[in-house]
C-alpha atoms as a PDB file:
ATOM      1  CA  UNK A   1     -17.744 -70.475 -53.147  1.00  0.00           C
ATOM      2  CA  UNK A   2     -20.531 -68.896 -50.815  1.00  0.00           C
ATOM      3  CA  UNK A   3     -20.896 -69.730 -47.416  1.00  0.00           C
ATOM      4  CA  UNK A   4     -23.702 -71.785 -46.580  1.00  0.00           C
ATOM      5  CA  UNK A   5     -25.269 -70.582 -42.847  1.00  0.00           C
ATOM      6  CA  UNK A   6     -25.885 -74.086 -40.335  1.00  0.00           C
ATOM      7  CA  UNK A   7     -29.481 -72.750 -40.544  1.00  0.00           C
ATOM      8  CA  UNK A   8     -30.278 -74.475 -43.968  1.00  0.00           C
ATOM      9  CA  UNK A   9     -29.124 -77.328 -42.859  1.00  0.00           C
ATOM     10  CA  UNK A  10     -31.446 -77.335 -39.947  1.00  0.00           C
ATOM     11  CA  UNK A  11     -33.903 -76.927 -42.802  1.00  0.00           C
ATOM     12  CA  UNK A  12     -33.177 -78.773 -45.428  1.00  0.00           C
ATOM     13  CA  UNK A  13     -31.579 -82.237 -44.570  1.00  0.00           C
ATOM     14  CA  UNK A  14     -29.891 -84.263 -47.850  1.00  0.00           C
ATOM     15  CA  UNK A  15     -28.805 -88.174 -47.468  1.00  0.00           C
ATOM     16  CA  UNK A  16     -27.317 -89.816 -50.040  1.00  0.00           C
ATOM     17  CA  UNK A  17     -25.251 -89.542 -52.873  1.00  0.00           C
ATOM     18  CA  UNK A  18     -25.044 -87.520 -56.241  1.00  0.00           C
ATOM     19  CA  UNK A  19     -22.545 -85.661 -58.759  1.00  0.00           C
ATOM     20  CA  UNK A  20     -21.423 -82.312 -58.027  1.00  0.00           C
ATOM     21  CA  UNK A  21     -20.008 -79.858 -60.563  1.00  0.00           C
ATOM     22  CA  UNK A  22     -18.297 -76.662 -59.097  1.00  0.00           C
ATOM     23  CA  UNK A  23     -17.045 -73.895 -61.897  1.00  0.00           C
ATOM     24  CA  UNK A  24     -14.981 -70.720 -60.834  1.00  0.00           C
ATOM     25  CA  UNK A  25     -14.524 -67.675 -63.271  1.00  0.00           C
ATOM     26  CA  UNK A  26     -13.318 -64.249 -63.124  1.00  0.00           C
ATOM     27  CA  UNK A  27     -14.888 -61.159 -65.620  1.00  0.00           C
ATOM     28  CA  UNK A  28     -12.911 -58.423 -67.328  1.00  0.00           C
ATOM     29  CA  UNK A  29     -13.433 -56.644 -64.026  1.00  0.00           C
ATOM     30  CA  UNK A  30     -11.457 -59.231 -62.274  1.00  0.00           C
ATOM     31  CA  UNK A  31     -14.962 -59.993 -60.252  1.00  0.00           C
ATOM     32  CA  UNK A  32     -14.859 -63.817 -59.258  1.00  0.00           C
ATOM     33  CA  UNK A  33     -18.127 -66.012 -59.908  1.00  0.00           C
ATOM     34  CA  UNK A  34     -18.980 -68.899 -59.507  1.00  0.00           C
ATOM     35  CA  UNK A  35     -21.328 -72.212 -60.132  1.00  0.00           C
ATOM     36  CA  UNK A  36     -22.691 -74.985 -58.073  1.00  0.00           C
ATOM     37  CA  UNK A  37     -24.459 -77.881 -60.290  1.00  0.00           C
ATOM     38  CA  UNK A  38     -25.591 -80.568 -57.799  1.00  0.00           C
ATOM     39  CA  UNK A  39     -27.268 -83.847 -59.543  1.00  0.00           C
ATOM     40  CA  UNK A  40     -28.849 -86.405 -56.681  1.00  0.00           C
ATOM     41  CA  UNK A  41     -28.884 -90.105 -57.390  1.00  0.00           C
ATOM     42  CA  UNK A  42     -32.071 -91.115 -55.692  1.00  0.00           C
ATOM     43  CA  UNK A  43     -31.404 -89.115 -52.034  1.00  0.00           C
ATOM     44  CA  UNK A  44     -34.042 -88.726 -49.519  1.00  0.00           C
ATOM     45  CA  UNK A  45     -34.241 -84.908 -48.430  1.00  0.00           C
ATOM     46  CA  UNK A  46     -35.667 -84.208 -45.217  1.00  0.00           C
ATOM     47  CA  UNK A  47     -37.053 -80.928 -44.519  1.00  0.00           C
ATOM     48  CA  UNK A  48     -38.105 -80.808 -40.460  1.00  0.00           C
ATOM     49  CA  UNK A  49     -40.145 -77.530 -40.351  1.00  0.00           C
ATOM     50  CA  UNK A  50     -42.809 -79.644 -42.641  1.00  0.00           C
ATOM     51  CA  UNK A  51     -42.456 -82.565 -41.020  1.00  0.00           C
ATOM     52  CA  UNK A  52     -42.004 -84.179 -44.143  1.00  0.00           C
ATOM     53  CA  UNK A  53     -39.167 -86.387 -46.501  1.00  0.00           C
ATOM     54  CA  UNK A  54     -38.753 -86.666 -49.735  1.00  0.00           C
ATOM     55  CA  UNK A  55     -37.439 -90.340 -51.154  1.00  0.00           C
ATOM     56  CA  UNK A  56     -35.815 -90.940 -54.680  1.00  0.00           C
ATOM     57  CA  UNK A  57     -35.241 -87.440 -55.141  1.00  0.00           C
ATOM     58  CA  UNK A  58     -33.015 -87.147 -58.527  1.00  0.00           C
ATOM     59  CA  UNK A  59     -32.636 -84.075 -60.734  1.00  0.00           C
ATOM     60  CA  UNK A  60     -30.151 -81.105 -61.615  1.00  0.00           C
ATOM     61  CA  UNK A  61     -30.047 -77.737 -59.081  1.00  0.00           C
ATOM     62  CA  UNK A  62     -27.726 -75.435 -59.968  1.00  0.00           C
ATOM     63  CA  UNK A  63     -26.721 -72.310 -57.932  1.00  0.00           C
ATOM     64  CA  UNK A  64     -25.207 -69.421 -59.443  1.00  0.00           C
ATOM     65  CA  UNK A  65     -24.751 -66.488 -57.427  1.00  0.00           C
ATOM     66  CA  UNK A  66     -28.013 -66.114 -55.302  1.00  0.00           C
ATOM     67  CA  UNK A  67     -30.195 -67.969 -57.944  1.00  0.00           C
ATOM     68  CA  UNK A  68     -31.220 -71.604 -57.844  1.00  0.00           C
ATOM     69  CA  UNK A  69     -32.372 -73.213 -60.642  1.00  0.00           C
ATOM     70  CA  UNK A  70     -34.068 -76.919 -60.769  1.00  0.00           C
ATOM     71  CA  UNK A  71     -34.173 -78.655 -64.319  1.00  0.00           C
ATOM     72  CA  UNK A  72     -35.816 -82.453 -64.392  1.00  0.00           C
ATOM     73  CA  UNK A  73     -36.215 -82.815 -60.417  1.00  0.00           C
ATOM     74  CA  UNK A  74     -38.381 -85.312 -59.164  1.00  0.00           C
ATOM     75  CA  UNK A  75     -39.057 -87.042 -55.789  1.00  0.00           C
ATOM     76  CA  UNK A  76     -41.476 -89.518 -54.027  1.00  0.00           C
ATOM     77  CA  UNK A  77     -43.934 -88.441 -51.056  1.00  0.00           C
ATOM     78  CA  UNK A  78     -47.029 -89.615 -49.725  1.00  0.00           C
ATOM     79  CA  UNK A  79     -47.668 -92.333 -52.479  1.00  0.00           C
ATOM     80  CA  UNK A  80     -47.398 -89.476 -55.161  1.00  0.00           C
ATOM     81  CA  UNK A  81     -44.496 -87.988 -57.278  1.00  0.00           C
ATOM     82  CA  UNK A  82     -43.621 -84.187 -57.268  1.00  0.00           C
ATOM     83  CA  UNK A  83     -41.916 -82.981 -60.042  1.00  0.00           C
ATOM     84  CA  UNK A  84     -40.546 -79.063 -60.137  1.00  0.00           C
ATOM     85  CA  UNK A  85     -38.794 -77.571 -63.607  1.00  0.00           C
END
């Protein structure tokens, strides 16, 4: 699993709950890899250096390697919905 530097969390602030899926495999070359599914029920996600938070955020991200990818992710902000596929 990859190491996750204190400065995203000073950038990127989750609260609340979700489901997490975490899947480990190795390749003919013995290489380890992994992936990091992460589904939020409704969290609020706080992100400082915009001054802004994101309410009822719900969704699938899944990290594999360096690569993030968002499928169905919504979230509530300034009377509007964002959405990001």
């Amino acid at each position: 699993m990859p190491f996750v530097p204190p400065s995203v969390w000073q950038r990127m602030q989750p609260n609340g709950r979700g489901a997490v899926t975490a899947r480990l495999w190795t390749d003919p070359h013995a290489e380890v890899h992994y992936s990091v599914e992460v589904k939020p029920n409704a969290i609020a996600l706080t992100i400082p250096d915009a001054n802004v938070t994101l309410k009822g955020v719900s969704g699938t991200a899944t990290v594999t390697g360096s690569k993030v990818t968002l499928a169905g992710t919504r979230a509530e902000l300034a009377g509007g919905t964002v959405t990001a596929d």
